[in-house]
C-alpha atoms as a PDB file:
ATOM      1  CA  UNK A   1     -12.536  12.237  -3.789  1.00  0.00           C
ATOM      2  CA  UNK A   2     -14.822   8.810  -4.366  1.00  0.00           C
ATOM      3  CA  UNK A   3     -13.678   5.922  -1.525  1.00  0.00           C
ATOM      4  CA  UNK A   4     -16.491   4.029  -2.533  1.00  0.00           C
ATOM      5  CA  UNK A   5     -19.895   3.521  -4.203  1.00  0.00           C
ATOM      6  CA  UNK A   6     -23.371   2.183  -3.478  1.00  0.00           C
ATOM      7  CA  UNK A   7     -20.926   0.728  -0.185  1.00  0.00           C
ATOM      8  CA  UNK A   8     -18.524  -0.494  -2.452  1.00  0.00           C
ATOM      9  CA  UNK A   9     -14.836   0.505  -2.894  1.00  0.00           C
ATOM     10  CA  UNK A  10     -14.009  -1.065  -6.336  1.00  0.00           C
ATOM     11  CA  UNK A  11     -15.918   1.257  -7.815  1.00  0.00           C
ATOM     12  CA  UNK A  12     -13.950   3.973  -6.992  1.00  0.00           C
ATOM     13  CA  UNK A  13     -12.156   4.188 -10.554  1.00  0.00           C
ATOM     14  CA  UNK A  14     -15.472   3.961 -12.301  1.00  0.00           C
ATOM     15  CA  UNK A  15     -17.038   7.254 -10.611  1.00  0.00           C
ATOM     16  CA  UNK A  16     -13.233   9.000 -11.176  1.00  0.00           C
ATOM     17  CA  UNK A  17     -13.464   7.947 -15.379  1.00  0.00           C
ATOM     18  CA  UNK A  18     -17.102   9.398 -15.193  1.00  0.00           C
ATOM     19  CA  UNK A  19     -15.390  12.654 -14.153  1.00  0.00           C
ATOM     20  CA  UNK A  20     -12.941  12.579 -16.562  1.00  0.00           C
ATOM     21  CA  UNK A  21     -14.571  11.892 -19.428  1.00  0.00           C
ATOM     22  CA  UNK A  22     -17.100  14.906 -18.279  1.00  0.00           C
ATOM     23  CA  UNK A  23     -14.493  17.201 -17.404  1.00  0.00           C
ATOM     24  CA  UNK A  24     -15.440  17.540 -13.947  1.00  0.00           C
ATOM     25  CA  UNK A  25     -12.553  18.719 -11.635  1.00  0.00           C
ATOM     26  CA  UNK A  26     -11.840  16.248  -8.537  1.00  0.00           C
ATOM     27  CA  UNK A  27      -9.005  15.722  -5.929  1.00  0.00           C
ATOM     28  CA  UNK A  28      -7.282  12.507  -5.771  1.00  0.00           C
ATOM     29  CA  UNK A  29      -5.765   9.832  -8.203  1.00  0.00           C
ATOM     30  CA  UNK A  30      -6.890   9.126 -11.986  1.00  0.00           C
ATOM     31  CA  UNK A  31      -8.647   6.153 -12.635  1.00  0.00           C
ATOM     32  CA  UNK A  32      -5.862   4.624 -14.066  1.00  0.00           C
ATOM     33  CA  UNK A  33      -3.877   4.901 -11.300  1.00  0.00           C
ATOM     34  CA  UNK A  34      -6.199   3.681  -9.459  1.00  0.00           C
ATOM     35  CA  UNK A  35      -7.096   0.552 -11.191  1.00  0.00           C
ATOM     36  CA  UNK A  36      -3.060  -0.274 -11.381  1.00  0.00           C
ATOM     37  CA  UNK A  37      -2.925   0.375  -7.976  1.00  0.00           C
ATOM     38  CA  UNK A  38      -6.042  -1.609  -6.976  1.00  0.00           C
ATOM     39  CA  UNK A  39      -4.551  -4.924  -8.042  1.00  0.00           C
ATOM     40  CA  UNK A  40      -1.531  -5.591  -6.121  1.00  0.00           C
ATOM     41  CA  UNK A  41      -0.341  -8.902  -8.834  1.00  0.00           C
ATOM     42  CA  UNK A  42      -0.802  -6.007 -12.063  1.00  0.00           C
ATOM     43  CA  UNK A  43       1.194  -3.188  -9.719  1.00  0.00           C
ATOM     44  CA  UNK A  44       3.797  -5.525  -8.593  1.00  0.00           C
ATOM     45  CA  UNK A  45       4.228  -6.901 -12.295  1.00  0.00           C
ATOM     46  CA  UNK A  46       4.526  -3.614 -13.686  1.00  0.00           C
ATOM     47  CA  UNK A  47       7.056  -2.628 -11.349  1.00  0.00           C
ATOM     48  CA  UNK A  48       9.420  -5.968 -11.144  1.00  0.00           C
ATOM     49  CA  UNK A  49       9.454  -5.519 -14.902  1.00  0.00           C
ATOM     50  CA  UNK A  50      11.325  -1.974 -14.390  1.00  0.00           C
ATOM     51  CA  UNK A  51      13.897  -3.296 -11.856  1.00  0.00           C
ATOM     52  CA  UNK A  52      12.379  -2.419  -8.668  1.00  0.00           C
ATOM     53  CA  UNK A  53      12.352  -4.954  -6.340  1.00  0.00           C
ATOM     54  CA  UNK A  54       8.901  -6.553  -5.297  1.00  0.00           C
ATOM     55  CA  UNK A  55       8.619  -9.944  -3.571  1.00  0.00           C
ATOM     56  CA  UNK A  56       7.773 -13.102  -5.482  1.00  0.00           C
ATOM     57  CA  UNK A  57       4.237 -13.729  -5.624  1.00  0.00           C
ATOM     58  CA  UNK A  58       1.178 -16.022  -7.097  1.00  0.00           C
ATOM     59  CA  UNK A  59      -2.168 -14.915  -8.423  1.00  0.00           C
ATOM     60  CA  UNK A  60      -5.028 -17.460  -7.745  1.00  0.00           C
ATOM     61  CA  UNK A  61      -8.375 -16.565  -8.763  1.00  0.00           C
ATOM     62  CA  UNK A  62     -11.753 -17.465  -7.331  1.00  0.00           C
ATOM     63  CA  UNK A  63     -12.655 -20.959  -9.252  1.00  0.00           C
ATOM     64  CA  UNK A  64      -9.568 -21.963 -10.012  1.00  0.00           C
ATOM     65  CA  UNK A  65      -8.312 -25.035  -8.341  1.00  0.00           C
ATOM     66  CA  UNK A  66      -5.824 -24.433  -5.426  1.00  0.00           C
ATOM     67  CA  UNK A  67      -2.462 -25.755  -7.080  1.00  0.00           C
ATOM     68  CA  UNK A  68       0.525 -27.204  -5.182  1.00  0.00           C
ATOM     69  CA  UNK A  69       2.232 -23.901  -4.825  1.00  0.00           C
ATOM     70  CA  UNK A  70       5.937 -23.780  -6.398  1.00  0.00           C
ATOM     71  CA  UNK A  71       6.922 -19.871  -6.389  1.00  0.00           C
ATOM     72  CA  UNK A  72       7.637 -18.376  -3.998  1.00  0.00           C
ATOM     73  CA  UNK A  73       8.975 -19.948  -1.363  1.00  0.00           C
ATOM     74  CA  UNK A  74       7.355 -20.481   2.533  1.00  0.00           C
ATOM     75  CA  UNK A  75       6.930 -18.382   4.302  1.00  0.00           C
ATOM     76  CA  UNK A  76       4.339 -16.446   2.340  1.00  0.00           C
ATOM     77  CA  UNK A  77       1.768 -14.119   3.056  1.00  0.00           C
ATOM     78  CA  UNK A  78      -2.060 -14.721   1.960  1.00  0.00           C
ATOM     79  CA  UNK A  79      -4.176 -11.867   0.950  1.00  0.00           C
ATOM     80  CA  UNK A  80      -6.846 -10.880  -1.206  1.00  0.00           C
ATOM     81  CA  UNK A  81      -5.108  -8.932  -4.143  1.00  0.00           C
ATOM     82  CA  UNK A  82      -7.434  -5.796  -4.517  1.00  0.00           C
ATOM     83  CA  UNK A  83      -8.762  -5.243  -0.916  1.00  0.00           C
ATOM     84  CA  UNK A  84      -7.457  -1.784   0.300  1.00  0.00           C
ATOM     85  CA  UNK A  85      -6.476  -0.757   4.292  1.00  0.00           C
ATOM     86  CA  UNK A  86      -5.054  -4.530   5.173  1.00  0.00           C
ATOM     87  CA  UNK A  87      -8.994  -5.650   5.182  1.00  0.00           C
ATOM     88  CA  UNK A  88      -8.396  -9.489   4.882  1.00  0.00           C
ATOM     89  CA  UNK A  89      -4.770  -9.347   6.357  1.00  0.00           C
ATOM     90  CA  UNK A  90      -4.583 -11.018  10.012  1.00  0.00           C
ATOM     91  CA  UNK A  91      -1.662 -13.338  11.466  1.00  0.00           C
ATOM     92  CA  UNK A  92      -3.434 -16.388  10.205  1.00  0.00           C
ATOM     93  CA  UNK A  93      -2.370 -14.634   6.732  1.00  0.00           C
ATOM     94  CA  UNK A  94       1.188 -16.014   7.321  1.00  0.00           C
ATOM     95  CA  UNK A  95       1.854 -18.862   6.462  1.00  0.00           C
ATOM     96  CA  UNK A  96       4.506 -21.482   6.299  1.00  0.00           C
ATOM     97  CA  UNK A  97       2.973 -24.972   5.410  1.00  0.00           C
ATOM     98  CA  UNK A  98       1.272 -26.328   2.016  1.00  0.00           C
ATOM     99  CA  UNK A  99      -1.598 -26.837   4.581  1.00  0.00           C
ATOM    100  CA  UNK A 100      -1.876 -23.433   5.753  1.00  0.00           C
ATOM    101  CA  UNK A 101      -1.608 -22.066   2.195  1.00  0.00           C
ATOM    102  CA  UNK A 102      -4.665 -24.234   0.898  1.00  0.00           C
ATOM    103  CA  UNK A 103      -6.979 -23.437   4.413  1.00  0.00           C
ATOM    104  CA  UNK A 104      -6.241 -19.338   4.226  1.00  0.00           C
ATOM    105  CA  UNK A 105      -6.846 -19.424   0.014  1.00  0.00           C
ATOM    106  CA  UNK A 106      -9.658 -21.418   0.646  1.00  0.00           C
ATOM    107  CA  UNK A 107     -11.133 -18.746   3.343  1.00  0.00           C
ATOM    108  CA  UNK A 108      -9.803 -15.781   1.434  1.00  0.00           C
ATOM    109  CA  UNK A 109     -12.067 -16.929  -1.982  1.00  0.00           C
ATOM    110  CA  UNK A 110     -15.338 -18.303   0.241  1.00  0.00           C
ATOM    111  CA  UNK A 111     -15.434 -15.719   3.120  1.00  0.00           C
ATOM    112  CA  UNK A 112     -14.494 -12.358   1.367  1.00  0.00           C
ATOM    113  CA  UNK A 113     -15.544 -13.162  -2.200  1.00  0.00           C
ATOM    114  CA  UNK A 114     -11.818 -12.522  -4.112  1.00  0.00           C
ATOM    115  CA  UNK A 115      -9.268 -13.209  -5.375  1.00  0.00           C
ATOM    116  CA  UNK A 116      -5.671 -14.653  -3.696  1.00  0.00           C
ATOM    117  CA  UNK A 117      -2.432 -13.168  -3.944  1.00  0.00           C
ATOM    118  CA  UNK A 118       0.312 -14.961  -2.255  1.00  0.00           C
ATOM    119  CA  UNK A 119       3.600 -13.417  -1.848  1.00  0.00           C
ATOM    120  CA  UNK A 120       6.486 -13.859  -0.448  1.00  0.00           C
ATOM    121  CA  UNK A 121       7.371 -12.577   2.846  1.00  0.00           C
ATOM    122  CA  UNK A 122      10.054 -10.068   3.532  1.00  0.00           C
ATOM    123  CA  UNK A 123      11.483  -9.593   7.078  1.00  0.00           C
ATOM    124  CA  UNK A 124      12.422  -6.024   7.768  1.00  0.00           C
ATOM    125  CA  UNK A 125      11.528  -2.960   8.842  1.00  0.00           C
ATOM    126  CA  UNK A 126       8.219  -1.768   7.439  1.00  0.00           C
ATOM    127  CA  UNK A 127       8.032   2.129   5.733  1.00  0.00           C
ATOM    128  CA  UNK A 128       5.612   4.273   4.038  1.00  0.00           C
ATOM    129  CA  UNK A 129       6.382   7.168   1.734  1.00  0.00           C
ATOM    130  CA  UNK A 130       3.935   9.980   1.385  1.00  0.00           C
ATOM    131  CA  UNK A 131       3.700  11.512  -2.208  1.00  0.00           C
ATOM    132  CA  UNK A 132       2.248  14.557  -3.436  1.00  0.00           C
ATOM    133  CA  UNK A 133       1.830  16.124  -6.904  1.00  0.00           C
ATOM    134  CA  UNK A 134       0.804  15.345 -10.531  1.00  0.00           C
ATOM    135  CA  UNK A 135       4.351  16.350 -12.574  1.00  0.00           C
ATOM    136  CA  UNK A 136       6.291  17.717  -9.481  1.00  0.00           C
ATOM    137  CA  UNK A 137       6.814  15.363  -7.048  1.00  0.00           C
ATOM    138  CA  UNK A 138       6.857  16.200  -3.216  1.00  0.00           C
ATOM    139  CA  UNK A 139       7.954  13.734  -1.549  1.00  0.00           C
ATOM    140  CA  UNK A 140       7.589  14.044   2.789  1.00  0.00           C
ATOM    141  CA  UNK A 141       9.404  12.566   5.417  1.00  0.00           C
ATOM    142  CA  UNK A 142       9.506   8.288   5.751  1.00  0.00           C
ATOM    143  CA  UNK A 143       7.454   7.047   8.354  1.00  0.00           C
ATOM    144  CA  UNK A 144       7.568   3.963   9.869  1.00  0.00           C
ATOM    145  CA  UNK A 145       5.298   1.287  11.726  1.00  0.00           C
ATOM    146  CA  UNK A 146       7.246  -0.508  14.450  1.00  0.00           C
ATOM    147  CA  UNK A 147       6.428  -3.893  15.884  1.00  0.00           C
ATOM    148  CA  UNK A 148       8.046  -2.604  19.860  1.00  0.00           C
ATOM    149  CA  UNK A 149       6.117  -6.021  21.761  1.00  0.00           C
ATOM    150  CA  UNK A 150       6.276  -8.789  19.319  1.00  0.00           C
ATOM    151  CA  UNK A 151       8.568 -11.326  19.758  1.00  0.00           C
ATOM    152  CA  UNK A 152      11.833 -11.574  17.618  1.00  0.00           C
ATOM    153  CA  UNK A 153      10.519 -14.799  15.679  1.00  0.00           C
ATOM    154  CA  UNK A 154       6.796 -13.688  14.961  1.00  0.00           C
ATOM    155  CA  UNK A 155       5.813 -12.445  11.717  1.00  0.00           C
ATOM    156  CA  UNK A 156       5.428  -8.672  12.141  1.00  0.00           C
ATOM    157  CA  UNK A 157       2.218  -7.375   9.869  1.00  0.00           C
ATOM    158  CA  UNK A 158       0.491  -4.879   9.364  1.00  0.00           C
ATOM    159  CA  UNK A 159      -2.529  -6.590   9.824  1.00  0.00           C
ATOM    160  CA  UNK A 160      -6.145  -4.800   9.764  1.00  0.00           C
ATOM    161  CA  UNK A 161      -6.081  -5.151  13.725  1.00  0.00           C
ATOM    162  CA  UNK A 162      -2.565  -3.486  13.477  1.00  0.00           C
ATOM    163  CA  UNK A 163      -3.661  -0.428  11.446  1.00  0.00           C
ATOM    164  CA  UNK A 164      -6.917  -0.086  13.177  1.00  0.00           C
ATOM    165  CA  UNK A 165      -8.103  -1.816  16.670  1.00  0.00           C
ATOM    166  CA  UNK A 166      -6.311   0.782  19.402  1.00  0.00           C
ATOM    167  CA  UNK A 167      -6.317  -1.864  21.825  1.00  0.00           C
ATOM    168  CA  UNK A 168      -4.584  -4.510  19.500  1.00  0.00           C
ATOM    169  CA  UNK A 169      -1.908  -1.871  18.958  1.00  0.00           C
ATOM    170  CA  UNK A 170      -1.638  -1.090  22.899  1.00  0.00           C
ATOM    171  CA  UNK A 171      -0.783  -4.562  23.729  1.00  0.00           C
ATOM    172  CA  UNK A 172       1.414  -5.285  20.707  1.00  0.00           C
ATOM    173  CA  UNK A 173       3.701  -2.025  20.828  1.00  0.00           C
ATOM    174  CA  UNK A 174       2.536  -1.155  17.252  1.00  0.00           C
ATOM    175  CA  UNK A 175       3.600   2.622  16.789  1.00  0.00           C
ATOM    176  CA  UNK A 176       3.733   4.775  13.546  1.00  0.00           C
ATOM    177  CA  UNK A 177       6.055   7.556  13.795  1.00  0.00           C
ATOM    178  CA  UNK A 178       9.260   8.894  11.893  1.00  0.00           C
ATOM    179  CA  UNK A 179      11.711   6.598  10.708  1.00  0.00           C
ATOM    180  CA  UNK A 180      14.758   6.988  12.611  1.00  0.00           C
ATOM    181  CA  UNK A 181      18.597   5.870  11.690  1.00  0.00           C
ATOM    182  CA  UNK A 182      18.218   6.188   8.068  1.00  0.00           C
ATOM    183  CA  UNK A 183      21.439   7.207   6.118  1.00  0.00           C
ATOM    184  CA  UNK A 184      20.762  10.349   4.468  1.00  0.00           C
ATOM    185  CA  UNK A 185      21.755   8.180   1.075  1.00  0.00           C
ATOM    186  CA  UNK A 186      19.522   5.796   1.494  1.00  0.00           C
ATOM    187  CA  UNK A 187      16.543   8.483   2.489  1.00  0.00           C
ATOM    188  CA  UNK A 188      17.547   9.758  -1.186  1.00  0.00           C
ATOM    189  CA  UNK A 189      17.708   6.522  -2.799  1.00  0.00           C
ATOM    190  CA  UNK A 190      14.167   5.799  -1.120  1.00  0.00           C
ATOM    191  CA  UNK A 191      12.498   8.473  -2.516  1.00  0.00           C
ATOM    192  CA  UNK A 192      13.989   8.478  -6.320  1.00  0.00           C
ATOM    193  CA  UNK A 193      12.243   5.050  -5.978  1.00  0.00           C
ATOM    194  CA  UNK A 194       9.355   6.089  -4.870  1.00  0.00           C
ATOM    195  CA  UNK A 195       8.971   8.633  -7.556  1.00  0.00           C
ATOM    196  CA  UNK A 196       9.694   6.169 -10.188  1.00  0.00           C
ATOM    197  CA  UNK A 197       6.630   3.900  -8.661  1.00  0.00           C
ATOM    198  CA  UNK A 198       4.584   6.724  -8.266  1.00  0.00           C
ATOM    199  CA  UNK A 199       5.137   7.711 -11.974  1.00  0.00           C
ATOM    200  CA  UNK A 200       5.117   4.092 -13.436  1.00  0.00           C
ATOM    201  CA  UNK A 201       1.479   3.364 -11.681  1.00  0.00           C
ATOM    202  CA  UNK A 202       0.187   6.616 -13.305  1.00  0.00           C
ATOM    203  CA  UNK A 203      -0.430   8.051  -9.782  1.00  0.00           C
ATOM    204  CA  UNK A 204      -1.258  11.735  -9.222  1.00  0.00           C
ATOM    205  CA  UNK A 205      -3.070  13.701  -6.738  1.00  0.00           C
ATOM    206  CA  UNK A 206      -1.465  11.714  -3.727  1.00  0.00           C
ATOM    207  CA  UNK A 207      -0.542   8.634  -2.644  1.00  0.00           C
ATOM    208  CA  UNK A 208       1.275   6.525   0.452  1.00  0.00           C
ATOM    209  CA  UNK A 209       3.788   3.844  -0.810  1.00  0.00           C
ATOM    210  CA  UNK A 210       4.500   1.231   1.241  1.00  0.00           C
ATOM    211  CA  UNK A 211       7.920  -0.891   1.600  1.00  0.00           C
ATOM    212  CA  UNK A 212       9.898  -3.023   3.376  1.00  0.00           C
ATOM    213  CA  UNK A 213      13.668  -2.395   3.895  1.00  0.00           C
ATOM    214  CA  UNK A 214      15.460  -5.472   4.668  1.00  0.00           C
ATOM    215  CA  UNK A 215      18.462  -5.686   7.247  1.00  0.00           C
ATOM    216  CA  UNK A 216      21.126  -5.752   4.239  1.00  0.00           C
ATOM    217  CA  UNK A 217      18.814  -2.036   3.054  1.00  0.00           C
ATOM    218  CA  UNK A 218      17.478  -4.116   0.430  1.00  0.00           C
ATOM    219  CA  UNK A 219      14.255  -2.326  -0.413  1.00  0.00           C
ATOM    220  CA  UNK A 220      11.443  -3.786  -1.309  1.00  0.00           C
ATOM    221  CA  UNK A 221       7.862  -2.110  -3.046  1.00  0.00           C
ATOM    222  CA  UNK A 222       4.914  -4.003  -1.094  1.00  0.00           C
ATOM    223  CA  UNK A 223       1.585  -2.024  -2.788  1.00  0.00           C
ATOM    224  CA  UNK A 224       0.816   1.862  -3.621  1.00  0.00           C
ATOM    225  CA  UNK A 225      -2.596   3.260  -1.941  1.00  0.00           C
ATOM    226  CA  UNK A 226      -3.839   6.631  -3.749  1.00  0.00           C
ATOM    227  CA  UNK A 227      -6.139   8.573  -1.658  1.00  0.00           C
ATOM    228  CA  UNK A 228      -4.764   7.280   1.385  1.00  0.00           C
ATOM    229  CA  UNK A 229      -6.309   8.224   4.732  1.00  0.00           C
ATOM    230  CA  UNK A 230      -6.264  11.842   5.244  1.00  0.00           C
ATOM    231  CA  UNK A 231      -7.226  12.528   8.840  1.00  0.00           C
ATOM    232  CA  UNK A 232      -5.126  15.093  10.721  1.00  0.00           C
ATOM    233  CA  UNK A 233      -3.740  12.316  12.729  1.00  0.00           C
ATOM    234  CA  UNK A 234      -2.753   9.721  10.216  1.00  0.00           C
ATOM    235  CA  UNK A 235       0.667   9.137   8.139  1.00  0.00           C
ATOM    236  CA  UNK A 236       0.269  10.822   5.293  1.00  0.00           C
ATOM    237  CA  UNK A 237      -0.804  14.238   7.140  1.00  0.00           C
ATOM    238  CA  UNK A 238       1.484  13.479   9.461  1.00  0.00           C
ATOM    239  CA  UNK A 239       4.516  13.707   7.155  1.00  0.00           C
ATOM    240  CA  UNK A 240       2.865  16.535   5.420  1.00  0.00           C
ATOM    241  CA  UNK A 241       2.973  18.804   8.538  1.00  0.00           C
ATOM    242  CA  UNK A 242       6.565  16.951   9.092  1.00  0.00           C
ATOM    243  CA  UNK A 243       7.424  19.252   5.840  1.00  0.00           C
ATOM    244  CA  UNK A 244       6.252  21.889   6.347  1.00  0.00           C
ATOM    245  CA  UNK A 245       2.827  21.325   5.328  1.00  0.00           C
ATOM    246  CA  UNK A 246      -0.177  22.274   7.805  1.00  0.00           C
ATOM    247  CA  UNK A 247      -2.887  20.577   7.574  1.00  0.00           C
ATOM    248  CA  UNK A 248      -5.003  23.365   6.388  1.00  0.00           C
ATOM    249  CA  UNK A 249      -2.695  24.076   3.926  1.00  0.00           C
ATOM    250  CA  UNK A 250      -2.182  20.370   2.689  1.00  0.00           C
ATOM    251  CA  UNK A 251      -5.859  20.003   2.235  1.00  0.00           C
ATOM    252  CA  UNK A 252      -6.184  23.225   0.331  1.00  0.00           C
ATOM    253  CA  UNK A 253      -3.088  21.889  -2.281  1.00  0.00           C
ATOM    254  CA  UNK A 254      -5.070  18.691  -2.456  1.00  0.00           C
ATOM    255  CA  UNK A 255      -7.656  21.303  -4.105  1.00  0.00           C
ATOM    256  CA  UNK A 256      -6.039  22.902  -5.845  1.00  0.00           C
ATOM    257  CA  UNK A 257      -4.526  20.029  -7.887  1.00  0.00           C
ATOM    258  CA  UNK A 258      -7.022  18.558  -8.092  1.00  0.00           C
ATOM    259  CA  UNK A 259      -8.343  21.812 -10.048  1.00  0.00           C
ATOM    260  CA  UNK A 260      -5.339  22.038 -12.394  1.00  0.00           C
ATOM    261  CA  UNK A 261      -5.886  20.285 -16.246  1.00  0.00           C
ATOM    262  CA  UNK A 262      -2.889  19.174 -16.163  1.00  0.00           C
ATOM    263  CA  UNK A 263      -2.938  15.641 -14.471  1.00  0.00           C
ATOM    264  CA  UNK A 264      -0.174  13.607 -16.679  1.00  0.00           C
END
């Protein structure tokens, strides 16, 4: 497992090809996987092109002028596209003015050095599958990040306060648990879909995939993140032990497939 190198996280996929070019066993995703997954615009394409739903979006590179924006629609969300664990994602990243889309582009491209992807944004409730498994798919049980403290007509993000200040969350209501009131067809239907992304973006190893499901259960794929954050008290282990899967035991099948040849 490689999160980053020389303090840099985008070069994860370039340590993982070194490894698989010299045969060298390691746990986690591929690097194609992980350069499909890095770039939320190339993940997004891929996947609208095989019918799964994604929300509209806009790619703006650093350099290029700031256009009047046309597709999609306000309100949109303002991130930069390869940046992992929401780092560049706060409320400001909402927006719902030409205005507001120029300023947070503009900050995005001088204050983090990237590139902008601006997407649409999709009210509903906000889930994340946990995958495991290079050809057999295991796929544990939905969790969900609820939103129990902000008001009805906020935006509700999961913003890199909301994943990781504990006081932000306190005063907020932000909670990660189980999703609850899911029909047990739409549970299935969730996870078929999840296997397709997880298959389409190359991903093995593990992953987290995470949605939004709108009010009418229109679902919606919002980015994959291989490797996710494994500690003990995090989603992915979470829904691992959910299934049946201790977390001694899920970090020794991380191992060990990691160890098999067989990674497509």
């Amino acid at each position: 497992l490689v999160e980053q190198f020389k303090n840099n996280p985008g070069f994860d996929q370039n340590i993982v090809s070194l490894l698989e070019m010299q045969g060298v066993p390691f746990t986690g995703c591929g690097a194609i996987g992980l350069v499909l997954c890095k770039h939320k615009g190339i993940s997004k394409k891929i996947l609208g092109y095989h019918g799964i739903h994604v929300p509209n979006f806009v790619v703006i590179p650093r350099g290029r002028r700031i256009a009047r924006l046309k597709v999609p629609k306000f309100p949109i969300l303002v991130k930069p596209v390869k940046d992992e664990a929401s780092y560049g994602i706060s409320q400001a990243s909402f927006v719902e003015t030409e205005e507001q889309f120029r300023e947070r582009v503009a900050f995005i491209h001088e204050n983090h050095d990237a590139d902008v992807i601006a997407e649409e944004y999709i009210e509903g409730r906000e889930l994340y599958v946990s995958i495991m498994g290079n050809v057999r798919l295991s796929v544990f049980p939905i969790r969900e990040l609820l939103f129990r403290e902000v008001p009805p007509n906020e935006p509700k993000i999961a913003t890199y306060r909301a994943k990781w200040d504990e006081e932000y969350r306190k005063r907020w209501g932000l909670q990660n648990q189980f999703a609850d009131g899911l029909d047990p067809a739409l549970v299935a239907q969730i996870e078929e879909t999840c296997k397709r992304i997880y298959r389409l973006l190359t991903i093995d190893g593990y992953a987290r995939i995470d949605l939004r499901l709108t009010a009418e259960n229109k679902l919606y794929f919002i980015e994959a993140n291989p490797n996710p954050h494994l500690a003990a008290d995090e989603d992915f282990a979470q829904a691992a032990e959910k299934a049946g899967l201790p977390y001694p035991r899920l970090i020794d099948r991380i191992m060990r497939l990691g160890m098999k040849t067989l990674r497509d």
